[in-house]
PDB file of N, CA and C in Angstrom:
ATOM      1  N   UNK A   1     109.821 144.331 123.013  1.00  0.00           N
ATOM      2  CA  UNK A   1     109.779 143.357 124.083  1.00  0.00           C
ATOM      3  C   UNK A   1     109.708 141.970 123.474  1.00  0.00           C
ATOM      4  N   UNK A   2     110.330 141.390 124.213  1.00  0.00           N
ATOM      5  CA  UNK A   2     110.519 139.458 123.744  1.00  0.00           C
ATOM      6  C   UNK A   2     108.970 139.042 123.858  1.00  0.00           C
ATOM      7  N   UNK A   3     108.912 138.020 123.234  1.00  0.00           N
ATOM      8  CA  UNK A   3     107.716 137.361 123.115  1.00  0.00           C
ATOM      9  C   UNK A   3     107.594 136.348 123.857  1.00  0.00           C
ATOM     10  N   UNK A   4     106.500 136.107 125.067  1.00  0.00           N
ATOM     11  CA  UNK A   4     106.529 135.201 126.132  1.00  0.00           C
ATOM     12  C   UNK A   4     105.677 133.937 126.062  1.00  0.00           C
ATOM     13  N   UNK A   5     106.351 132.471 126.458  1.00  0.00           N
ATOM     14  CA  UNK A   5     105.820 131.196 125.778  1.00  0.00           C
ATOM     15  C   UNK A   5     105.615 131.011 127.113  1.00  0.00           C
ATOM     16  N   UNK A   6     104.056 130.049 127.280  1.00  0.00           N
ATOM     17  CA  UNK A   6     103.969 129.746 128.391  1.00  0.00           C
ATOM     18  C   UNK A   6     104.293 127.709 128.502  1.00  0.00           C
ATOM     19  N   UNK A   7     104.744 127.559 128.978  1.00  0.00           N
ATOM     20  CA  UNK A   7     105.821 126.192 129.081  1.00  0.00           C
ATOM     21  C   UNK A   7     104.875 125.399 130.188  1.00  0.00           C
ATOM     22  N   UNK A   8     104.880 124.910 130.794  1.00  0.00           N
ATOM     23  CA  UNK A   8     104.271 124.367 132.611  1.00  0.00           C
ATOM     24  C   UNK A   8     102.983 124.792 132.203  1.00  0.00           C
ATOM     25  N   UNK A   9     101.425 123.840 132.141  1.00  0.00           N
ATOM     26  CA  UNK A   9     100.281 123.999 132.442  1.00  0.00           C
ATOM     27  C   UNK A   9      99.588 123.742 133.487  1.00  0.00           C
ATOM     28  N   UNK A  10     100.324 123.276 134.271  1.00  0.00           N
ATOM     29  CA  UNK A  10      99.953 122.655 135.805  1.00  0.00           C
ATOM     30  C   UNK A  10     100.939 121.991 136.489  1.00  0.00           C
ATOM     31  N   UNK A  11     100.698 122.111 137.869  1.00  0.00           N
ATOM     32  CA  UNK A  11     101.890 121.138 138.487  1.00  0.00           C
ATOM     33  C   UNK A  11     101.800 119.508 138.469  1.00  0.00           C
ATOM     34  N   UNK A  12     100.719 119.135 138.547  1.00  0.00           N
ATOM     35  CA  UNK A  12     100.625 117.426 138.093  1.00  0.00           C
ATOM     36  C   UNK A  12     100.552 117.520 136.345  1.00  0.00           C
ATOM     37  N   UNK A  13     100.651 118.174 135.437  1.00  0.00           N
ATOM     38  CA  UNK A  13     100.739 117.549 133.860  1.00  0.00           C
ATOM     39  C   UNK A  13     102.359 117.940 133.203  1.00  0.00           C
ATOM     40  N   UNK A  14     102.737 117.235 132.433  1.00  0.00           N
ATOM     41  CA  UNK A  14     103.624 117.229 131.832  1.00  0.00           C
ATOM     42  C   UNK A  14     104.279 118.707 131.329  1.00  0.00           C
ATOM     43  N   UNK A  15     105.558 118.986 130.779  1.00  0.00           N
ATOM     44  CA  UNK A  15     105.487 120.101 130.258  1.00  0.00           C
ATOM     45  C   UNK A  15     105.573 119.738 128.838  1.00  0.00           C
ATOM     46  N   UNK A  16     104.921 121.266 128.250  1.00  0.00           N
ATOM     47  CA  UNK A  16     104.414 120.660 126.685  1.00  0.00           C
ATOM     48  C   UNK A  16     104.705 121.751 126.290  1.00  0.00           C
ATOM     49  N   UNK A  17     105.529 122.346 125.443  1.00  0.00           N
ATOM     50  CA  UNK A  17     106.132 123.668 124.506  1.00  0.00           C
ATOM     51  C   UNK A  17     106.023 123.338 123.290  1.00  0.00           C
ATOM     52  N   UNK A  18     105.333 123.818 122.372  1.00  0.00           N
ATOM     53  CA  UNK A  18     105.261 124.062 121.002  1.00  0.00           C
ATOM     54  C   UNK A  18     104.858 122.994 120.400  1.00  0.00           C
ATOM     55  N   UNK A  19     103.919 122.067 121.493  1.00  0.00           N
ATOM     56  CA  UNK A  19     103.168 120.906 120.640  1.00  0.00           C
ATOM     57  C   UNK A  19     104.395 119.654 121.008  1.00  0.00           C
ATOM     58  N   UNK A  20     105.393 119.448 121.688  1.00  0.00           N
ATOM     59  CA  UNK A  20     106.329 118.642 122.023  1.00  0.00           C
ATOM     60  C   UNK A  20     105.923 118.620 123.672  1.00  0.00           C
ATOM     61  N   UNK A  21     105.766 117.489 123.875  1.00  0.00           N
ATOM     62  CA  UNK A  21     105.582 116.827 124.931  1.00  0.00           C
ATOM     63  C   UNK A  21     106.982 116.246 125.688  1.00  0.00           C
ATOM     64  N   UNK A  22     106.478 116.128 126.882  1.00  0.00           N
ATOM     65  CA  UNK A  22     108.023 115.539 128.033  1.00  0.00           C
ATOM     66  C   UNK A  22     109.237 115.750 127.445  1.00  0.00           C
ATOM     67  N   UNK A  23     109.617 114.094 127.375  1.00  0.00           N
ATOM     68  CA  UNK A  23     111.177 113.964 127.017  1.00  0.00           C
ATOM     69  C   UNK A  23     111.541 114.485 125.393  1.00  0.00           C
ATOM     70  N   UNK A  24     110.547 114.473 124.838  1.00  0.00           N
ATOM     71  CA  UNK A  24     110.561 115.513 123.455  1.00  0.00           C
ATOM     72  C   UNK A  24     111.782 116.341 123.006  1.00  0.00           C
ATOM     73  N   UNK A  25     111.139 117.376 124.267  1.00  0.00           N
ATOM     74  CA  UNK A  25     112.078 118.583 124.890  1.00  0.00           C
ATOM     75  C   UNK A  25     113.507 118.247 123.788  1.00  0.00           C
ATOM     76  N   UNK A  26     113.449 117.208 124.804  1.00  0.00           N
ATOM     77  CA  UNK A  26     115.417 116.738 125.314  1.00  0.00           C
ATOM     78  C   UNK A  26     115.508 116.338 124.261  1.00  0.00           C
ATOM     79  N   UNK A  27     115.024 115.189 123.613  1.00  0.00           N
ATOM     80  CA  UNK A  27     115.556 114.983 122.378  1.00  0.00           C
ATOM     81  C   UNK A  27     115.584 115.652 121.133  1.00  0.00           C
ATOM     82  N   UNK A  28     114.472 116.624 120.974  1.00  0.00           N
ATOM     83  CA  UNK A  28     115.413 117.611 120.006  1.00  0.00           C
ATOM     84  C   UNK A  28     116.474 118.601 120.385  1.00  0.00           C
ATOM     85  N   UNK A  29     116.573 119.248 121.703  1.00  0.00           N
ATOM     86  CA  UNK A  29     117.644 119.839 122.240  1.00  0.00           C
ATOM     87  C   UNK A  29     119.102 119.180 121.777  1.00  0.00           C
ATOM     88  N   UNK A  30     118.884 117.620 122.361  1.00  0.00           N
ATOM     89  CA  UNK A  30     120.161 117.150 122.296  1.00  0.00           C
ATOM     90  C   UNK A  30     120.555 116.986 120.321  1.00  0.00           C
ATOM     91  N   UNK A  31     119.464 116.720 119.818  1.00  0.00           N
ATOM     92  CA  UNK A  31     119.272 116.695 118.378  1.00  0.00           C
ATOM     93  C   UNK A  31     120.571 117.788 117.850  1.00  0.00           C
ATOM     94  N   UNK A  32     119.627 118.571 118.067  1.00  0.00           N
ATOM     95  CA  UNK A  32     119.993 120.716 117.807  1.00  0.00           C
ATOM     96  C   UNK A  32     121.964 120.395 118.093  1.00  0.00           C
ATOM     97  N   UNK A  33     122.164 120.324 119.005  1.00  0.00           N
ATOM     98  CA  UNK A  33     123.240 120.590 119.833  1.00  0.00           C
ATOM     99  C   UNK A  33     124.195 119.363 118.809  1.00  0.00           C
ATOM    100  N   UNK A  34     123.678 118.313 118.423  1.00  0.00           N
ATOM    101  CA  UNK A  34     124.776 117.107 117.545  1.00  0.00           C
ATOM    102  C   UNK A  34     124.413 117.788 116.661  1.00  0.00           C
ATOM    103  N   UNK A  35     123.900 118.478 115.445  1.00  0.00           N
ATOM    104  CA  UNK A  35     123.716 118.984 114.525  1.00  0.00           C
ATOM    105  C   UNK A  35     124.711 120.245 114.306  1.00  0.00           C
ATOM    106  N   UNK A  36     124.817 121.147 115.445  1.00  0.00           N
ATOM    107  CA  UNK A  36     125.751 122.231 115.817  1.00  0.00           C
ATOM    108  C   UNK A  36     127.465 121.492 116.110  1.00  0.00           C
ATOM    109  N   UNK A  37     127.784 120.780 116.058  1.00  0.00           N
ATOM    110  CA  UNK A  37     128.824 119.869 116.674  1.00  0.00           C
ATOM    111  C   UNK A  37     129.404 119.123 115.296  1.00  0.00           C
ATOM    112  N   UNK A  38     128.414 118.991 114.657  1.00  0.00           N
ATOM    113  CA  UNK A  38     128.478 118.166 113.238  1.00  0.00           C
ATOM    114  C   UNK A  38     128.902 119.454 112.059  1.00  0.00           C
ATOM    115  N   UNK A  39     128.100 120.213 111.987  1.00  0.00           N
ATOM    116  CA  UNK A  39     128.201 121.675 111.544  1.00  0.00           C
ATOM    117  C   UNK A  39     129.722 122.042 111.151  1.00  0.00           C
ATOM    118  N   UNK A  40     130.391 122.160 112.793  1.00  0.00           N
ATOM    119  CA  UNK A  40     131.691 122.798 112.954  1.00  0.00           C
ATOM    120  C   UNK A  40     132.617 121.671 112.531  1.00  0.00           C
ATOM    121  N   UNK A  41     132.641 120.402 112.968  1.00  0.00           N
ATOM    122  CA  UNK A  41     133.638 119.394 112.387  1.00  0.00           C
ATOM    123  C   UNK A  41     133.692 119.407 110.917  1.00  0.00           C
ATOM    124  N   UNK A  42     132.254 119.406 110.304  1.00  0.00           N
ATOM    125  CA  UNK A  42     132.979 119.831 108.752  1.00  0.00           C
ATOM    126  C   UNK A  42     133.304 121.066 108.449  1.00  0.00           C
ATOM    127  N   UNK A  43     133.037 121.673 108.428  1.00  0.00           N
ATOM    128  CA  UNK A  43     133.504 123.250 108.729  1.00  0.00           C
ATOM    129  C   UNK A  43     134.747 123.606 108.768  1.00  0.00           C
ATOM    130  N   UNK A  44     135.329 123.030 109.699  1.00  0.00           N
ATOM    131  CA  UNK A  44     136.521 122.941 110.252  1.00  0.00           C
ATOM    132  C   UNK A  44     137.647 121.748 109.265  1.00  0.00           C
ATOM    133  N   UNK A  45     136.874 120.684 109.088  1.00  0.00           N
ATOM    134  CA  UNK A  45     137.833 120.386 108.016  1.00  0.00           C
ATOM    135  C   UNK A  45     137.777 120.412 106.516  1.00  0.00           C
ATOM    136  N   UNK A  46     137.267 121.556 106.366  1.00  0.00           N
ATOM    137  CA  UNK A  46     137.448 122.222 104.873  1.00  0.00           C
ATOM    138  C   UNK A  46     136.292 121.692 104.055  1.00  0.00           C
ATOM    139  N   UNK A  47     134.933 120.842 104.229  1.00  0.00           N
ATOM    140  CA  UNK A  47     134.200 120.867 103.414  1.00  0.00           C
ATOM    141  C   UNK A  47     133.708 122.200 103.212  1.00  0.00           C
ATOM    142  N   UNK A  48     133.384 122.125 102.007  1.00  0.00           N
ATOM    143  CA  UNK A  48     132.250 123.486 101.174  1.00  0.00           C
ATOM    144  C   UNK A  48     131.171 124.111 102.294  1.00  0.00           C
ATOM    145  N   UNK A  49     131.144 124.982 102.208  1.00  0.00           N
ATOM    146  CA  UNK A  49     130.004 125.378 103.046  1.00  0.00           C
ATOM    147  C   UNK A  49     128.471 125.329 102.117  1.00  0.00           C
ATOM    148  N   UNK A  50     128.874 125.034 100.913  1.00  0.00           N
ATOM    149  CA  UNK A  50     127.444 124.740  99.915  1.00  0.00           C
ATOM    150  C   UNK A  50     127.330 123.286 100.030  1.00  0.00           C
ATOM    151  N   UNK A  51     127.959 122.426 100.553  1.00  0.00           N
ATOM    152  CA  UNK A  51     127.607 121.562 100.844  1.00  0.00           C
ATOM    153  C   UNK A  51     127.418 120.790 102.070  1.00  0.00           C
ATOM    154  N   UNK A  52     127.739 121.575 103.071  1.00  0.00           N
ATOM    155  CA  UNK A  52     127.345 121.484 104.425  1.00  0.00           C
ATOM    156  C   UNK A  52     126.275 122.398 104.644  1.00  0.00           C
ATOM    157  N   UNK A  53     125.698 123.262 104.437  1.00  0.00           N
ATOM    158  CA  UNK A  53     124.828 124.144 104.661  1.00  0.00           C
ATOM    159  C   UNK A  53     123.473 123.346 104.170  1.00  0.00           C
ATOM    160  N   UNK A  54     123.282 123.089 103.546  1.00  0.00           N
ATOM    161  CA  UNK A  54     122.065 121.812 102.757  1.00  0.00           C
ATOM    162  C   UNK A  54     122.047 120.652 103.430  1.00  0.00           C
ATOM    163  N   UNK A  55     123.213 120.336 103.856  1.00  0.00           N
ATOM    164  CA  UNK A  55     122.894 118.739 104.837  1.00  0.00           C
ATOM    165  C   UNK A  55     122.898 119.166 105.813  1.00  0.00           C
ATOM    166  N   UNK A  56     123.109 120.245 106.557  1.00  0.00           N
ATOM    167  CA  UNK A  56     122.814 119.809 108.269  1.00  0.00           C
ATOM    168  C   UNK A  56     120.934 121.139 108.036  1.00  0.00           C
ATOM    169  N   UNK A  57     120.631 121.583 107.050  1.00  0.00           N
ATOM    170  CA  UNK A  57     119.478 122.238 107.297  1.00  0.00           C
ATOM    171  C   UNK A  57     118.521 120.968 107.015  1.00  0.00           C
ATOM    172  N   UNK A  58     118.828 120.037 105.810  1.00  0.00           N
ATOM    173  CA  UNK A  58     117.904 118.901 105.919  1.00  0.00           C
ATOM    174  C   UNK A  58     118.171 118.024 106.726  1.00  0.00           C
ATOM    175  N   UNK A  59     119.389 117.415 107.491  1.00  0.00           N
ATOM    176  CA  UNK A  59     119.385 117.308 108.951  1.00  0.00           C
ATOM    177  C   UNK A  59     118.072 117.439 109.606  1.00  0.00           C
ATOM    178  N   UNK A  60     118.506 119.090 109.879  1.00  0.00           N
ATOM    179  CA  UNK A  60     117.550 119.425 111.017  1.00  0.00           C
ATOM    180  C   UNK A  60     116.304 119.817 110.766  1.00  0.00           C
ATOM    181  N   UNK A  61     115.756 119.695 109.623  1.00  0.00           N
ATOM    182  CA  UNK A  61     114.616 119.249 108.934  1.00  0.00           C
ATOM    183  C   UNK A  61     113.613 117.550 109.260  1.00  0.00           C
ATOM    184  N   UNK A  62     114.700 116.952 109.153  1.00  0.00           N
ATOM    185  CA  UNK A  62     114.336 115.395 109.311  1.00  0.00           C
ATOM    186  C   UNK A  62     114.321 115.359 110.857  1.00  0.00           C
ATOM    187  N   UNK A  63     115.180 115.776 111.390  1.00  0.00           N
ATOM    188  CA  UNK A  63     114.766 115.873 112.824  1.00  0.00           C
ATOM    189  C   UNK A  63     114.058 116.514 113.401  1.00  0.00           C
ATOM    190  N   UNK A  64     113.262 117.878 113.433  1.00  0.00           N
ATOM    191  CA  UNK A  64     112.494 118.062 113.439  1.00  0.00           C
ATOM    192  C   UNK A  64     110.933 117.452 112.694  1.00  0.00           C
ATOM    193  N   UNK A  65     111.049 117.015 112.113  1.00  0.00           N
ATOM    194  CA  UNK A  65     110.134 116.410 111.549  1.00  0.00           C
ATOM    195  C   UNK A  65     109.764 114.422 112.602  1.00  0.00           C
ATOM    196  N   UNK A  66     111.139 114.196 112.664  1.00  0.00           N
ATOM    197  CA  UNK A  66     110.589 113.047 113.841  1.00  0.00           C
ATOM    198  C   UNK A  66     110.608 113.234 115.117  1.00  0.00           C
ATOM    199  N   UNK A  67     110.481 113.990 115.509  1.00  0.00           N
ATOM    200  CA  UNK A  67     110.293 114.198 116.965  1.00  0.00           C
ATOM    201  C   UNK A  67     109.378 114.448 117.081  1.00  0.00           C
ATOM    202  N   UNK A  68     108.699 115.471 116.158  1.00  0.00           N
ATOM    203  CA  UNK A  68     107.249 115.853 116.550  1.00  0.00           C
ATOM    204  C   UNK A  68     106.512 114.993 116.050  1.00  0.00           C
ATOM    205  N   UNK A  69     106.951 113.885 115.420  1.00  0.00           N
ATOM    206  CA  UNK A  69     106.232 112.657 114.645  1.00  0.00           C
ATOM    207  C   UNK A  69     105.786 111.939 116.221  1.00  0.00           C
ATOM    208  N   UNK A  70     106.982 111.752 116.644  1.00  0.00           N
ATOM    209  CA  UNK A  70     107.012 110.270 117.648  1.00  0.00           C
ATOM    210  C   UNK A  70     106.099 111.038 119.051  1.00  0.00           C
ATOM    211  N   UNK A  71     106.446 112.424 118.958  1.00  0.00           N
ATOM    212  CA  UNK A  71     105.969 113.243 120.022  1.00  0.00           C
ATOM    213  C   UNK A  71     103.821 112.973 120.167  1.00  0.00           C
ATOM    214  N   UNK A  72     103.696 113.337 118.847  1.00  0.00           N
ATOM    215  CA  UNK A  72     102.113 113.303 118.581  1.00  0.00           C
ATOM    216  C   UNK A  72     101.886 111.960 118.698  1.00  0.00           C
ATOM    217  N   UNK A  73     102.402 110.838 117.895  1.00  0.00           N
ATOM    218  CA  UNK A  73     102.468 109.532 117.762  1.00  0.00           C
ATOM    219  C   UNK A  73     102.058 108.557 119.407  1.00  0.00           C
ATOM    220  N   UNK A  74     103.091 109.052 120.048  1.00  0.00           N
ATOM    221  CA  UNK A  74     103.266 107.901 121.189  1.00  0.00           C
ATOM    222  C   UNK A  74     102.688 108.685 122.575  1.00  0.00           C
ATOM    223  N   UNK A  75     102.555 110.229 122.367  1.00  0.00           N
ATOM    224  CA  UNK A  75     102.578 111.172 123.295  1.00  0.00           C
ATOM    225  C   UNK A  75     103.366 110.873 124.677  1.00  0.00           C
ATOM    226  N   UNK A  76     103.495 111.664 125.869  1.00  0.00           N
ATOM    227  CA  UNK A  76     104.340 111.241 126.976  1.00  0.00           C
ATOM    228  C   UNK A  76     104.814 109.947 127.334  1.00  0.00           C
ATOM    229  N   UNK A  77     104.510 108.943 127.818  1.00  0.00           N
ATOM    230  CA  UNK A  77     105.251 107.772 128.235  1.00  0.00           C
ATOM    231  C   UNK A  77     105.103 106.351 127.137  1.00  0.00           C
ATOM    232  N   UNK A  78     104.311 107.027 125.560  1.00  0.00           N
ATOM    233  CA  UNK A  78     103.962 105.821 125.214  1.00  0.00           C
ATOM    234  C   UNK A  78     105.081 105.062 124.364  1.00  0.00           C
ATOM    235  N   UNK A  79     106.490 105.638 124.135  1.00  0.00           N
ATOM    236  CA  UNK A  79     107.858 105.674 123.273  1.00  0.00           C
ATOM    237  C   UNK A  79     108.230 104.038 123.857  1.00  0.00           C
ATOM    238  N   UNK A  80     108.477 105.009 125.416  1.00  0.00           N
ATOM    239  CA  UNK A  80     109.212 104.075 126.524  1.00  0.00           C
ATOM    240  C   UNK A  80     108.505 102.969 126.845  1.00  0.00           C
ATOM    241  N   UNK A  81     106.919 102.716 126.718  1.00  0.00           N
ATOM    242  CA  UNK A  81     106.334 101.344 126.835  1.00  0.00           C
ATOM    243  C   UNK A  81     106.753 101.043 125.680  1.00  0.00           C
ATOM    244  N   UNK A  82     106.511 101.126 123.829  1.00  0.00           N
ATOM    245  CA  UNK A  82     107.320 100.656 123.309  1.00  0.00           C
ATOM    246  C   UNK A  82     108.032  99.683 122.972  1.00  0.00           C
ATOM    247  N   UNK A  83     109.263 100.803 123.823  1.00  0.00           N
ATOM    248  CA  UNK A  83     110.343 100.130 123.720  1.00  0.00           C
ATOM    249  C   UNK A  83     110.597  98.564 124.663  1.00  0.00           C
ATOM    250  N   UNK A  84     109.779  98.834 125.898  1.00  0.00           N
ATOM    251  CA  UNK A  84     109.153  98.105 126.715  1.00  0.00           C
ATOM    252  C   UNK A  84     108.910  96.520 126.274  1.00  0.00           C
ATOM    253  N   UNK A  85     107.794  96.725 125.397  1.00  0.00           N
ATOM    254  CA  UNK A  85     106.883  96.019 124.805  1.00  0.00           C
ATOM    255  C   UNK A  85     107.707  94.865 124.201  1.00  0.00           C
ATOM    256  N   UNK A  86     108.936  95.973 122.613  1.00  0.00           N
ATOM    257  CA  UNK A  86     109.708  94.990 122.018  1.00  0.00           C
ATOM    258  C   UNK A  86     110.301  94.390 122.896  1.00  0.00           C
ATOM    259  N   UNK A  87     110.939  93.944 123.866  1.00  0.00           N
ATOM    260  CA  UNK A  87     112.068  93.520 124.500  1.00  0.00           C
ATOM    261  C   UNK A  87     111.150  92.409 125.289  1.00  0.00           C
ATOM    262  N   UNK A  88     110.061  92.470 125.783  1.00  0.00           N
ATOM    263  CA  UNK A  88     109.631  91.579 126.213  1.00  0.00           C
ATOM    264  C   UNK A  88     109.279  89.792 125.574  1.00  0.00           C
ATOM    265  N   UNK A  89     109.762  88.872 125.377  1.00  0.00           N
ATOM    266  CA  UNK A  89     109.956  87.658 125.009  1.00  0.00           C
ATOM    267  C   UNK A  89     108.003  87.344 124.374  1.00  0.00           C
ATOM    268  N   UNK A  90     107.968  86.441 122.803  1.00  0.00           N
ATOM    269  CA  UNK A  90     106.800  85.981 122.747  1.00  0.00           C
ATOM    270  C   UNK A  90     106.395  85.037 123.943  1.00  0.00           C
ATOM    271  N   UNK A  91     107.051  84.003 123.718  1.00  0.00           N
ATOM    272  CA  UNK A  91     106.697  82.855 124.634  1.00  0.00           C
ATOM    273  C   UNK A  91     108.226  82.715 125.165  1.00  0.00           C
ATOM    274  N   UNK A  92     107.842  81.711 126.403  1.00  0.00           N
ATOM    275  CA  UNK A  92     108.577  80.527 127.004  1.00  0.00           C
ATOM    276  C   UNK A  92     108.328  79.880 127.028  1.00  0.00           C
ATOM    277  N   UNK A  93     109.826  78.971 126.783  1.00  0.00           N
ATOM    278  CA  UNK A  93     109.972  77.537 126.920  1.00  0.00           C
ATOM    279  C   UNK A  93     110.597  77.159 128.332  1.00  0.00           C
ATOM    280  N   UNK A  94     110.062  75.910 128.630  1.00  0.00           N
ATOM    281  CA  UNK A  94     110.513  75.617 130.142  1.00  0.00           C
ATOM    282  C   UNK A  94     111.058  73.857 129.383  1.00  0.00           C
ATOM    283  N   UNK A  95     111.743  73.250 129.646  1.00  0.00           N
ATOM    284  CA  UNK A  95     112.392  71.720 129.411  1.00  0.00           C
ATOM    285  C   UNK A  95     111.422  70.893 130.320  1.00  0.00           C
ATOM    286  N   UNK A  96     111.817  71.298 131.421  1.00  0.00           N
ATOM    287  CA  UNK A  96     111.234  70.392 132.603  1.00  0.00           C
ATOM    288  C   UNK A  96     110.023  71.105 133.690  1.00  0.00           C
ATOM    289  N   UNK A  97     109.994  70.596 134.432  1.00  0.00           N
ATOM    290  CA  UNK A  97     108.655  71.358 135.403  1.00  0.00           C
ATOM    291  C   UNK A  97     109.224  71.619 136.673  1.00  0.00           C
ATOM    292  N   UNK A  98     110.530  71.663 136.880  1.00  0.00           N
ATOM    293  CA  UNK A  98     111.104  72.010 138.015  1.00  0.00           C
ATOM    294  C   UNK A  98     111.210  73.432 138.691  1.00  0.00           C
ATOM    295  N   UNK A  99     111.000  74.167 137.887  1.00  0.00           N
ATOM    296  CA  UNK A  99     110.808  75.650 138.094  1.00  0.00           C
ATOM    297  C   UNK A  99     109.178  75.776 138.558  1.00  0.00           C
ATOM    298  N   UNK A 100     108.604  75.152 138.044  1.00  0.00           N
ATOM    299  CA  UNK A 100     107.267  75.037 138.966  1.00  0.00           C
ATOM    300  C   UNK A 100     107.064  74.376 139.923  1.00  0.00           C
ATOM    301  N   UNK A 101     107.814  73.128 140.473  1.00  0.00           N
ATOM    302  CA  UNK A 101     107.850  72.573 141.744  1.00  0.00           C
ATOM    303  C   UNK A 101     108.072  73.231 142.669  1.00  0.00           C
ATOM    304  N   UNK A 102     109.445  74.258 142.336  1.00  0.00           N
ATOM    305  CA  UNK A 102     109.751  74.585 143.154  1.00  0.00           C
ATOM    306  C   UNK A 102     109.043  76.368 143.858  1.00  0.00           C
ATOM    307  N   UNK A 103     108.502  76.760 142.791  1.00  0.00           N
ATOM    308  CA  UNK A 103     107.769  77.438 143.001  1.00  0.00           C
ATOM    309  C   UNK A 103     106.215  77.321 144.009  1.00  0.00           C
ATOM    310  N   UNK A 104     105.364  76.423 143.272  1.00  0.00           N
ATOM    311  CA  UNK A 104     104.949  75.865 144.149  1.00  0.00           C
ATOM    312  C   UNK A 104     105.307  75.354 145.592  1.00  0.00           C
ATOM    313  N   UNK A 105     106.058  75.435 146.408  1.00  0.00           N
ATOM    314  CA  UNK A 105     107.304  74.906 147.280  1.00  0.00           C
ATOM    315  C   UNK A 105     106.987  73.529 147.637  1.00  0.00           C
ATOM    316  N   UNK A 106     107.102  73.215 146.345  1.00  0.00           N
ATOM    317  CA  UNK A 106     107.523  71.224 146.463  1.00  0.00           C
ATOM    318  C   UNK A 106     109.019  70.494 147.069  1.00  0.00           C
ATOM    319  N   UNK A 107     109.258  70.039 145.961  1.00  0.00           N
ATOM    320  CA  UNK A 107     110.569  69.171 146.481  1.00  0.00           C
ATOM    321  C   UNK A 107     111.516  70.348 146.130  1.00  0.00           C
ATOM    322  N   UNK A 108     112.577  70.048 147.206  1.00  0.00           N
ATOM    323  CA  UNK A 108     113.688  70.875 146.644  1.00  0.00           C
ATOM    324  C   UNK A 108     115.007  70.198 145.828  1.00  0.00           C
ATOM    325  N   UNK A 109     115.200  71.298 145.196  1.00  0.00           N
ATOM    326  CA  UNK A 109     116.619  71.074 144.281  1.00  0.00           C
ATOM    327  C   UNK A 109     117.903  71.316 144.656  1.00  0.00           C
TER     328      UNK A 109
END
């Protein structure tokens, strides 16, 4: 008999399989699947299989290895704040104070 993983710990918490949290999942799935895709294109055009067999296992070595990095690291939503975070500007600069006049609802422009 197959060996049964229990996936879903509740209906309000995340799903968490094998120590990989949420979107985890997906990104080594989708990982797996470009690795399998990569595989056959050299494969297919005549590299060595002694030398494709060593790069897509350390491939999927290194990828496995960051996912469950970023997975433990940032756990469920902390990737996507993040990414969040960088994109958000140090400061602003304003020239003039007209964007606050008018905010304030002073004079109009």
């Amino acid at each position: 008999m197959g060996s049964v993983y229990t996936i879903n710990r509740g209906v309000s918490k995340p799903i968490v399989f094998k120590g990989l949290k949420a979107q985890y999942i997906a990104y080594l799935a989708i990982g797996l699947v470009l690795l399998l895709i990569l595989f056959a294109i050299l494969y297919i055009c005549g590299v060595g299989l002694m030398l494709v067999l060593p790069l897509i296992l350390g491939l999927g070595a290194g990828l496995f290895f960051m996912v469950f990095r970023l997975s433990h690291r940032f756990g469920e939503h902390g990737l996507k704040k993040y990414w969040a975070r960088r994109s958000v500007p140090r400061t602003l600069k304003f020239r003039n104070r007209g964007l606050f006049i008018r905010l304030k609802g002073g004079a109009r422009w």
